[in-house]
Protein backbone atom coordinates (compact mmCIF):
# COMPACT_ATOMS: atom_id res chain seq x y z
CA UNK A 1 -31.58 16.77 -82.14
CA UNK A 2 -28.72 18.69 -80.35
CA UNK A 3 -27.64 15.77 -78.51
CA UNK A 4 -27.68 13.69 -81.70
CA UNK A 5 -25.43 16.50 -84.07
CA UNK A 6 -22.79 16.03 -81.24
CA UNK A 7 -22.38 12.43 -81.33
CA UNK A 8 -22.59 12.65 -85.32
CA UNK A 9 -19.37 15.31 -85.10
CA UNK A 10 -17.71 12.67 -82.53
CA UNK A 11 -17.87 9.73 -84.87
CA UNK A 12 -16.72 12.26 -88.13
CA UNK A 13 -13.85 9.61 -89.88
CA UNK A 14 -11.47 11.81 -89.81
CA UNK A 15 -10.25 11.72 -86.53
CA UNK A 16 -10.62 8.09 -86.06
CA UNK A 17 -9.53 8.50 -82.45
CA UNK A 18 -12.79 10.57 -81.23
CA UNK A 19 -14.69 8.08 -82.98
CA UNK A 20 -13.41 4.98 -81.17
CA UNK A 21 -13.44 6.83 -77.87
CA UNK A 22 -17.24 7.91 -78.91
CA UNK A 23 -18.31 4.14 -80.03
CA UNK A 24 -16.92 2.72 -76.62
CA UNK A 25 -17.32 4.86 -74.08
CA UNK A 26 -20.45 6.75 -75.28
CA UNK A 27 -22.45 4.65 -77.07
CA UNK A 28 -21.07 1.08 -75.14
CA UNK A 29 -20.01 -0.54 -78.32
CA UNK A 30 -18.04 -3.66 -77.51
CA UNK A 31 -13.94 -3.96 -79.24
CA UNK A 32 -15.75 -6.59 -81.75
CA UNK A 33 -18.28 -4.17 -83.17
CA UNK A 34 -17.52 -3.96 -86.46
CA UNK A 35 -17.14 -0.07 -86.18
CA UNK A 36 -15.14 -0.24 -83.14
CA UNK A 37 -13.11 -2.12 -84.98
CA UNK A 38 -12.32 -0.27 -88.24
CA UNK A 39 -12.10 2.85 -86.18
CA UNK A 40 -9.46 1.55 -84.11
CA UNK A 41 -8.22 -0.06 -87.38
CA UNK A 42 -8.09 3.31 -88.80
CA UNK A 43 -6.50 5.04 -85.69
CA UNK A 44 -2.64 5.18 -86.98
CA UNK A 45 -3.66 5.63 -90.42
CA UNK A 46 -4.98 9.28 -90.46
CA UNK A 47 -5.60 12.15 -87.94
CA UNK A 48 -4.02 13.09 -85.09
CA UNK A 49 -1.96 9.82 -83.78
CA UNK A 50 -0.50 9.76 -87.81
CA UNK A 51 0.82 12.98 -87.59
CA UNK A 52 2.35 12.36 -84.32
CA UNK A 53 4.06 9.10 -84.90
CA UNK A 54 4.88 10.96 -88.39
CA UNK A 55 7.08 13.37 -86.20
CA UNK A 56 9.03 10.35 -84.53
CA UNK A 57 12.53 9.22 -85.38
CA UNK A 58 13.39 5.47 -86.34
CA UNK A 59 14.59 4.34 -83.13
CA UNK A 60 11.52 5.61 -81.17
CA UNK A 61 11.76 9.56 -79.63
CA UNK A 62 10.64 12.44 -80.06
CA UNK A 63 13.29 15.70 -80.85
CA UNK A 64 16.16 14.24 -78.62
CA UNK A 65 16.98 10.71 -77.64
CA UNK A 66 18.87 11.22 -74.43
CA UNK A 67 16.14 13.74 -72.76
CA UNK A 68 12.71 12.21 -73.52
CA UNK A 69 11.41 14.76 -71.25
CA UNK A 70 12.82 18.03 -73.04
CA UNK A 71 11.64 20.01 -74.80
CA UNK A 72 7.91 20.42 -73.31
CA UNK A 73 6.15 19.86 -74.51
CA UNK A 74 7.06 18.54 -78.08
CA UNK A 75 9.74 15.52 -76.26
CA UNK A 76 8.77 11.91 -76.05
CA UNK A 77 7.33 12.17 -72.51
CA UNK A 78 4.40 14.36 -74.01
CA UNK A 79 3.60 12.79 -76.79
CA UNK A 80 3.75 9.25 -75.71
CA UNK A 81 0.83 10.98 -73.17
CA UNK A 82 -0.59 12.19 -75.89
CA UNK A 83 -1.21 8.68 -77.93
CA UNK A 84 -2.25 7.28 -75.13
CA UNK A 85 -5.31 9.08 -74.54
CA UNK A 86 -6.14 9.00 -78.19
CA UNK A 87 -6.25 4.81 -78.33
CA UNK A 88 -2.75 3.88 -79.44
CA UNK A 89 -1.29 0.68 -78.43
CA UNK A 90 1.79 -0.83 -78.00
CA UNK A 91 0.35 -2.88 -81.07
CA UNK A 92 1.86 -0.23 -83.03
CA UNK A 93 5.79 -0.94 -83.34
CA UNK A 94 6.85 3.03 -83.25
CA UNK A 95 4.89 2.92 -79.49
CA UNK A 96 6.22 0.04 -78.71
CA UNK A 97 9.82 1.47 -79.28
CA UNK A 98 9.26 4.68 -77.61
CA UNK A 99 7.75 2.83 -74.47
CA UNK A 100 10.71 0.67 -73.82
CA UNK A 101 12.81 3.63 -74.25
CA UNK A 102 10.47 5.07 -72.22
CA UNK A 103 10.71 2.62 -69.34
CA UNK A 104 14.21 2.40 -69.23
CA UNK A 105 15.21 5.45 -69.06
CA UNK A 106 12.52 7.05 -66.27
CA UNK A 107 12.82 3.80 -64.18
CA UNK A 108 14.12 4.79 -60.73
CA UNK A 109 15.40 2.00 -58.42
CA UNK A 110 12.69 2.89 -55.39
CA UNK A 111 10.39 1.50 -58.04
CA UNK A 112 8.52 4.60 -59.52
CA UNK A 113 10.03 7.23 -62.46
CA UNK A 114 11.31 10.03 -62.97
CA UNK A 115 12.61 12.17 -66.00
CA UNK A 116 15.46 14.00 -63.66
CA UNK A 117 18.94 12.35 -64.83
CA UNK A 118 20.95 12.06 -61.38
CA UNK A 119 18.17 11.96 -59.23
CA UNK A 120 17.67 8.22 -57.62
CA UNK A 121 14.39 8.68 -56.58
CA UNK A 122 11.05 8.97 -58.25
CA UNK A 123 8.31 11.74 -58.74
CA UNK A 124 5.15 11.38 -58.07
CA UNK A 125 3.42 13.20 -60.87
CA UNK A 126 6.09 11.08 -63.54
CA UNK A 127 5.08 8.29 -61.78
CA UNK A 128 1.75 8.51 -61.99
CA UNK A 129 1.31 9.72 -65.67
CA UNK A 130 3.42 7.29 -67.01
CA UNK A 131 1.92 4.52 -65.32
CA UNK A 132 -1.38 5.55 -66.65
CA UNK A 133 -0.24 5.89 -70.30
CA UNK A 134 1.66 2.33 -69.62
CA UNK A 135 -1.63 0.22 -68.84
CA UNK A 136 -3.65 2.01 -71.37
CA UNK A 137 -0.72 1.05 -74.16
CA UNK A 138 -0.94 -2.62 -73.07
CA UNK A 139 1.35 -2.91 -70.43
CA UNK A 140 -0.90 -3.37 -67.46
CA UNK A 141 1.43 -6.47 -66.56
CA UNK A 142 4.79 -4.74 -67.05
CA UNK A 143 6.83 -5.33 -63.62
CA UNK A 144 7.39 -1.70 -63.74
CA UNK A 145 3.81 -1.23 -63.48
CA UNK A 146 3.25 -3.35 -60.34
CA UNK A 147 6.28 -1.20 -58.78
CA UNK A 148 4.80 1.78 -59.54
CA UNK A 149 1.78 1.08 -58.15
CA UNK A 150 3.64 -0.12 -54.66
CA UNK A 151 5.63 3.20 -54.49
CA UNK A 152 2.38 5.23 -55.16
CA UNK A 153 0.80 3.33 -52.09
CA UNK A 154 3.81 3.98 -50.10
CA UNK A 155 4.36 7.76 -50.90
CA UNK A 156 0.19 8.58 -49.99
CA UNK A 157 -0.25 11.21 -47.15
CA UNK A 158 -1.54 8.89 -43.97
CA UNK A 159 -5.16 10.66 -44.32
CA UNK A 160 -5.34 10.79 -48.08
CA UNK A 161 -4.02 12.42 -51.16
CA UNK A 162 0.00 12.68 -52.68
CA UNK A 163 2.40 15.78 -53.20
CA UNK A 164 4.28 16.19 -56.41
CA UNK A 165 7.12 17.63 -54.10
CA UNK A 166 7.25 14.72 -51.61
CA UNK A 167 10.88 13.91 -51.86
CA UNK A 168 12.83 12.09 -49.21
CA UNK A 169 14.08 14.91 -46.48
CA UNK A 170 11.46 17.38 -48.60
CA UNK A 171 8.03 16.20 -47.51
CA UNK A 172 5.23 18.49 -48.04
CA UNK A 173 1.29 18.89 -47.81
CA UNK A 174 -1.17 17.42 -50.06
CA UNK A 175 -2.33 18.75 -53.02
CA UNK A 176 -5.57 18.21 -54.91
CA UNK A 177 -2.41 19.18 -58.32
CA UNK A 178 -1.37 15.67 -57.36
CA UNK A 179 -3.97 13.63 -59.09
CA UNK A 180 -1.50 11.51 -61.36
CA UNK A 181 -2.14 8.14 -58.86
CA UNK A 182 -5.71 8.53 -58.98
CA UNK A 183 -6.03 8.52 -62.87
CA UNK A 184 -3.70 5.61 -63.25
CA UNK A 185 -5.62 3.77 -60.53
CA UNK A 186 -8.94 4.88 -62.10
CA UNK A 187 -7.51 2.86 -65.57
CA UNK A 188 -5.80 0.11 -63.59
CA UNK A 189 -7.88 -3.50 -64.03
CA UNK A 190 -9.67 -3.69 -60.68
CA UNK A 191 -9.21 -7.83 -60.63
CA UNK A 192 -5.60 -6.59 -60.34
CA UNK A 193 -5.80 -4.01 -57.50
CA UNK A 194 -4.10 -5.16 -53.92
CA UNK A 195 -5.81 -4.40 -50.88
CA UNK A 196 -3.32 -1.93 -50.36
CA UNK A 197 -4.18 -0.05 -53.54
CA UNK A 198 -7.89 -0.07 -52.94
CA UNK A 199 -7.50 1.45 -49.57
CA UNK A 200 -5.06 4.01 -50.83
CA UNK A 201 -7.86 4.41 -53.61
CA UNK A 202 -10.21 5.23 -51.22
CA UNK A 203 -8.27 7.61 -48.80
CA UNK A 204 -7.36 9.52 -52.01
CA UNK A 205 -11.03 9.84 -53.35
CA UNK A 206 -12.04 11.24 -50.31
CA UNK A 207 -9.02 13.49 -50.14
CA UNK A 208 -10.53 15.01 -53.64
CA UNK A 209 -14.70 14.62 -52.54
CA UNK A 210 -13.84 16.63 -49.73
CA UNK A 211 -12.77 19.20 -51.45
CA UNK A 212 -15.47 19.19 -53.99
CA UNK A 213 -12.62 18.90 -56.47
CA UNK A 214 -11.47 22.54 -56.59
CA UNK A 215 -11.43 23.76 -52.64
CA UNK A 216 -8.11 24.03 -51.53
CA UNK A 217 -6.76 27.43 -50.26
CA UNK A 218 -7.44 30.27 -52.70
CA UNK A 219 -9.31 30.02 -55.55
CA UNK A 220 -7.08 29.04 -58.50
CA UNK A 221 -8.65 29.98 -61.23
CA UNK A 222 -6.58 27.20 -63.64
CA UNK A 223 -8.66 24.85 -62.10
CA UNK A 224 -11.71 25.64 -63.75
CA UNK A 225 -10.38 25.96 -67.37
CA UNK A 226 -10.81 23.01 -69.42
CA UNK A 227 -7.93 22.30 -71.16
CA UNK A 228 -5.89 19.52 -73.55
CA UNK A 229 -3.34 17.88 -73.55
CA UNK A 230 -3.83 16.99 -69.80
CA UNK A 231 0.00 16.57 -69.10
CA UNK A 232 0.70 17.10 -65.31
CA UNK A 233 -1.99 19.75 -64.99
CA UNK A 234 -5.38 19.48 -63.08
CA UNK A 235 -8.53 21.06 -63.64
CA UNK A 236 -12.09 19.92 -62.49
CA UNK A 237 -12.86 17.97 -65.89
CA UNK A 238 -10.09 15.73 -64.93
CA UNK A 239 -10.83 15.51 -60.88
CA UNK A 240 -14.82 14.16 -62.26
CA UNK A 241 -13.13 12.04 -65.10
CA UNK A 242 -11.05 10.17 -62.64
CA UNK A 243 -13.57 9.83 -59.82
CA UNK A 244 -16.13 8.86 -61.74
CA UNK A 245 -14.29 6.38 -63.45
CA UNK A 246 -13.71 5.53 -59.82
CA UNK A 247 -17.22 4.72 -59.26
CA UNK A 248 -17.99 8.24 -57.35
CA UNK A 249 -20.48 8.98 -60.23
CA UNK A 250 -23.88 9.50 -57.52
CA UNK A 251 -21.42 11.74 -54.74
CA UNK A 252 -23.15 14.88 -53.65
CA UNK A 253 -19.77 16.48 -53.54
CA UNK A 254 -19.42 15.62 -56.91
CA UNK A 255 -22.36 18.50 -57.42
CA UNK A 256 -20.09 22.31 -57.90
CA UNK A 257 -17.82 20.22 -60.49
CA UNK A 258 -20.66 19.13 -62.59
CA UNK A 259 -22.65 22.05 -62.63
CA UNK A 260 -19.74 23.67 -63.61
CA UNK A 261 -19.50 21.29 -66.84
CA UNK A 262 -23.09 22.02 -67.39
CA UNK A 263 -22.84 25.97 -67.57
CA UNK A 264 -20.05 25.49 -69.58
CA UNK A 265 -22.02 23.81 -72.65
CA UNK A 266 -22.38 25.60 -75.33
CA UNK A 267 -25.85 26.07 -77.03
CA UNK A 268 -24.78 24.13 -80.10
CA UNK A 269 -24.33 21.32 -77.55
CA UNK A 270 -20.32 21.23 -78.08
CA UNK A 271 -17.90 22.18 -74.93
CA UNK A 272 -15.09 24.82 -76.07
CA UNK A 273 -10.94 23.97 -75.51
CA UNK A 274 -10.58 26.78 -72.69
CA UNK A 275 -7.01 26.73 -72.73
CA UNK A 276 -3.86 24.31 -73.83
CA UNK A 277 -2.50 24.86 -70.99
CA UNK A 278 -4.55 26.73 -68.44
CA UNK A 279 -2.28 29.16 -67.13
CA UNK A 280 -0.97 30.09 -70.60
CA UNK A 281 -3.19 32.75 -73.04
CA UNK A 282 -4.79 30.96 -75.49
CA UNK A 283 -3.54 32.61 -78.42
CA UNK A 284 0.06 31.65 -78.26
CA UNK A 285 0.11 28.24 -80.14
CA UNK A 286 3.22 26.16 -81.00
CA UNK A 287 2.57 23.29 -83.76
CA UNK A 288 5.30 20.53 -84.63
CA UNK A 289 5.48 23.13 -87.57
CA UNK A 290 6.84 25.79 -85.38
CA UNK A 291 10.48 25.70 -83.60
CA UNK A 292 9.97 24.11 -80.14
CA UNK A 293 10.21 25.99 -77.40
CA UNK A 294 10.81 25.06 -73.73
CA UNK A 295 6.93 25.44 -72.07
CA UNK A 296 5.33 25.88 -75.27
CA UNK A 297 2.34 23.85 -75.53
CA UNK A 298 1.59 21.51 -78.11
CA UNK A 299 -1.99 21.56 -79.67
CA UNK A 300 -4.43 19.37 -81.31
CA UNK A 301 -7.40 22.14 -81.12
CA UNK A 302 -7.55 25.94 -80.92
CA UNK A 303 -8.29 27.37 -77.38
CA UNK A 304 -11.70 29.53 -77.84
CA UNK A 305 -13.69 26.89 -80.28
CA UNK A 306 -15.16 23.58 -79.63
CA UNK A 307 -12.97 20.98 -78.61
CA UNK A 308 -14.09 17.16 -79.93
CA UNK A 309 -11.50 16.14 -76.94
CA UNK A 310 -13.44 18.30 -74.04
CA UNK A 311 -16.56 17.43 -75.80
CA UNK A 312 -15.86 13.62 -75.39
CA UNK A 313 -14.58 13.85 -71.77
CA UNK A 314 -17.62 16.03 -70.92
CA UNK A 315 -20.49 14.29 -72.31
CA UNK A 316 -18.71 10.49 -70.53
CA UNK A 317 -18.72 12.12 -67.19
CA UNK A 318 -22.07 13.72 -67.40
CA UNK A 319 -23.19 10.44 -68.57
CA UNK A 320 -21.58 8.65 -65.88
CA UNK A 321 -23.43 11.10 -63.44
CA UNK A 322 -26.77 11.07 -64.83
CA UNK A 323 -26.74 7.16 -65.69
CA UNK A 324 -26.69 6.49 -69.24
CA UNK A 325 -23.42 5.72 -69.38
């Protein structure tokens, strides 16, 4: 009954996103299911992704047209995130702007992007989020794409894993923060992978199953705060959405992260938005309403009640793990 009064909130109409995430990657439904269909149908036309693309100017940003990355995280950058994890396509022509914009002007010439005017080379976190929100808009065979995926392969630590801060002449340690490649590679068609990508694939899954997802150094407690929008910021929801995605699903290793989704459950069924960002308090909430602020985080849900967006992410990876997904 509990299990059944979740799914029923996912697939409420009015946020025609969570349903369409809920028909097709809960419940299996196929893009020709009538359902599937009007929900994706239905995606621009009221909820979230409509009041987002409401906020956009004609020619395609977000608040300023010659810094798509500023101000966080209202700027085109974080929203075009944003609509990518809630089903938009470049189907829609106000995407469709925004990502050519997009491309152009984060495009570095070593073949990955950046949001850093008068910087020539490319950051691995920019790289990697962008790419991911690229393939998932309908770009999967953009040349950028294929780039980005060669300078993520290039810029991997020999024995695994990637550092946001791995600059040419700054070259630094791994971190299990740098999970950007991973997701994009965990979205990326697999018929389209290079050897060279599935090895890197590899190295950097067992860079993060060593770890258990969240051993590294101290503990930092960020990590085990669920939180949305993603952005750049890690937390073990996102290390088990990627790697099971992956195909890690029956790890052992996989074991501290998904018990931890498990005690988080609430007994309604429902997972609660921890935090909007997870170092930030969750009371301080910035809407497109408010005046944007630089590091003030832009929210779909309160932090403290259930979150349909947790809820989704935590019920596909549990299902994932337990094999009914």
């Amino acid at each position: 009954m509990t299990e059944r009064r979740v799914l029923e909130w996912l697939l409420e109409e009015d946020q025609p996103s969570v349903r369409y995430l809920a028909l097709t990657q809960l419940l299996g439904r196929g893009e020709r299911d009538p359902e599937v269909r009007t929900a994706k149908e239905n995606i621009t036309r009221t909820g979230w992704v409509k009041d987002i693309l409401g906020q956009q100017r004609p020619s395609g940003y977000w608040v300023h047209e010659k810094s798509l990355w500023t101000p966080s995280f209202f700027a085109t950058n974080w929203m075009l995130l944003i609509l990518s994890d809630l089903g938009a396509t470049k189907e829609e022509p106000g995407v469709d702007r925004a990502c050519k914009m997009w491309i152009r002007q984060f495009s570095k010439g070593d073949g990955g992007f950046s949001a850093f005017k008068g910087q020539s080379y490319s950051h691995l976190c920019i790289t990697g989020n962008t790419t991911r929100a690229l393939i998932r808009f309908g770009y999967a065979d953009h040349p950028r794409v294929r780039e980005a995926f060669r300078w993520l392969v290039e810029n991997q630590a020999e024995k695994g894993g990637w550092s946001c801060w791995n600059f040419p002449g700054r070259r630094r340690g791994r971190s299990l923060d740098s999970w950007e490649p991973l997701s994009a590679l965990a979205v990326y068609p697999r018929q389209k992978w290079t050897k060279s990508m599935k090895a890197a694939c590899e190295k950097g899954a067992e860079f993060f199953l060593e770890r258990e997802l969240h051993e590294q150094g101290e503990r930092h407690e960020p990590w085990y705060r669920f939180h949305y929008p993603i952005h750049y910021y890690y937390d073990v929801l996102v290390g088990l959405d990627f790697l099971t995605a992956l195909g890690h699903s029956a790890d052992r290793r996989l074991g501290f992260a998904a018990g931890l989704v498990r005690e988080k459950r609430r007994p309604d069924g429902k997972w609660n938005l921890d935090m909007v960002r997870p170092e930030s308090v969750p009371e301080v909430i910035y809407t497109p309403e408010g005046t944007p602020k630089d590091l003030s985080p832009f929210a779909l849900e309160r932090a403290g009640e259930p979150s349909k967006m947790i809820t989704l992410t935590a019920l596909k990876v549990l299902g994932r793990i337990d094999g009914t997904i």
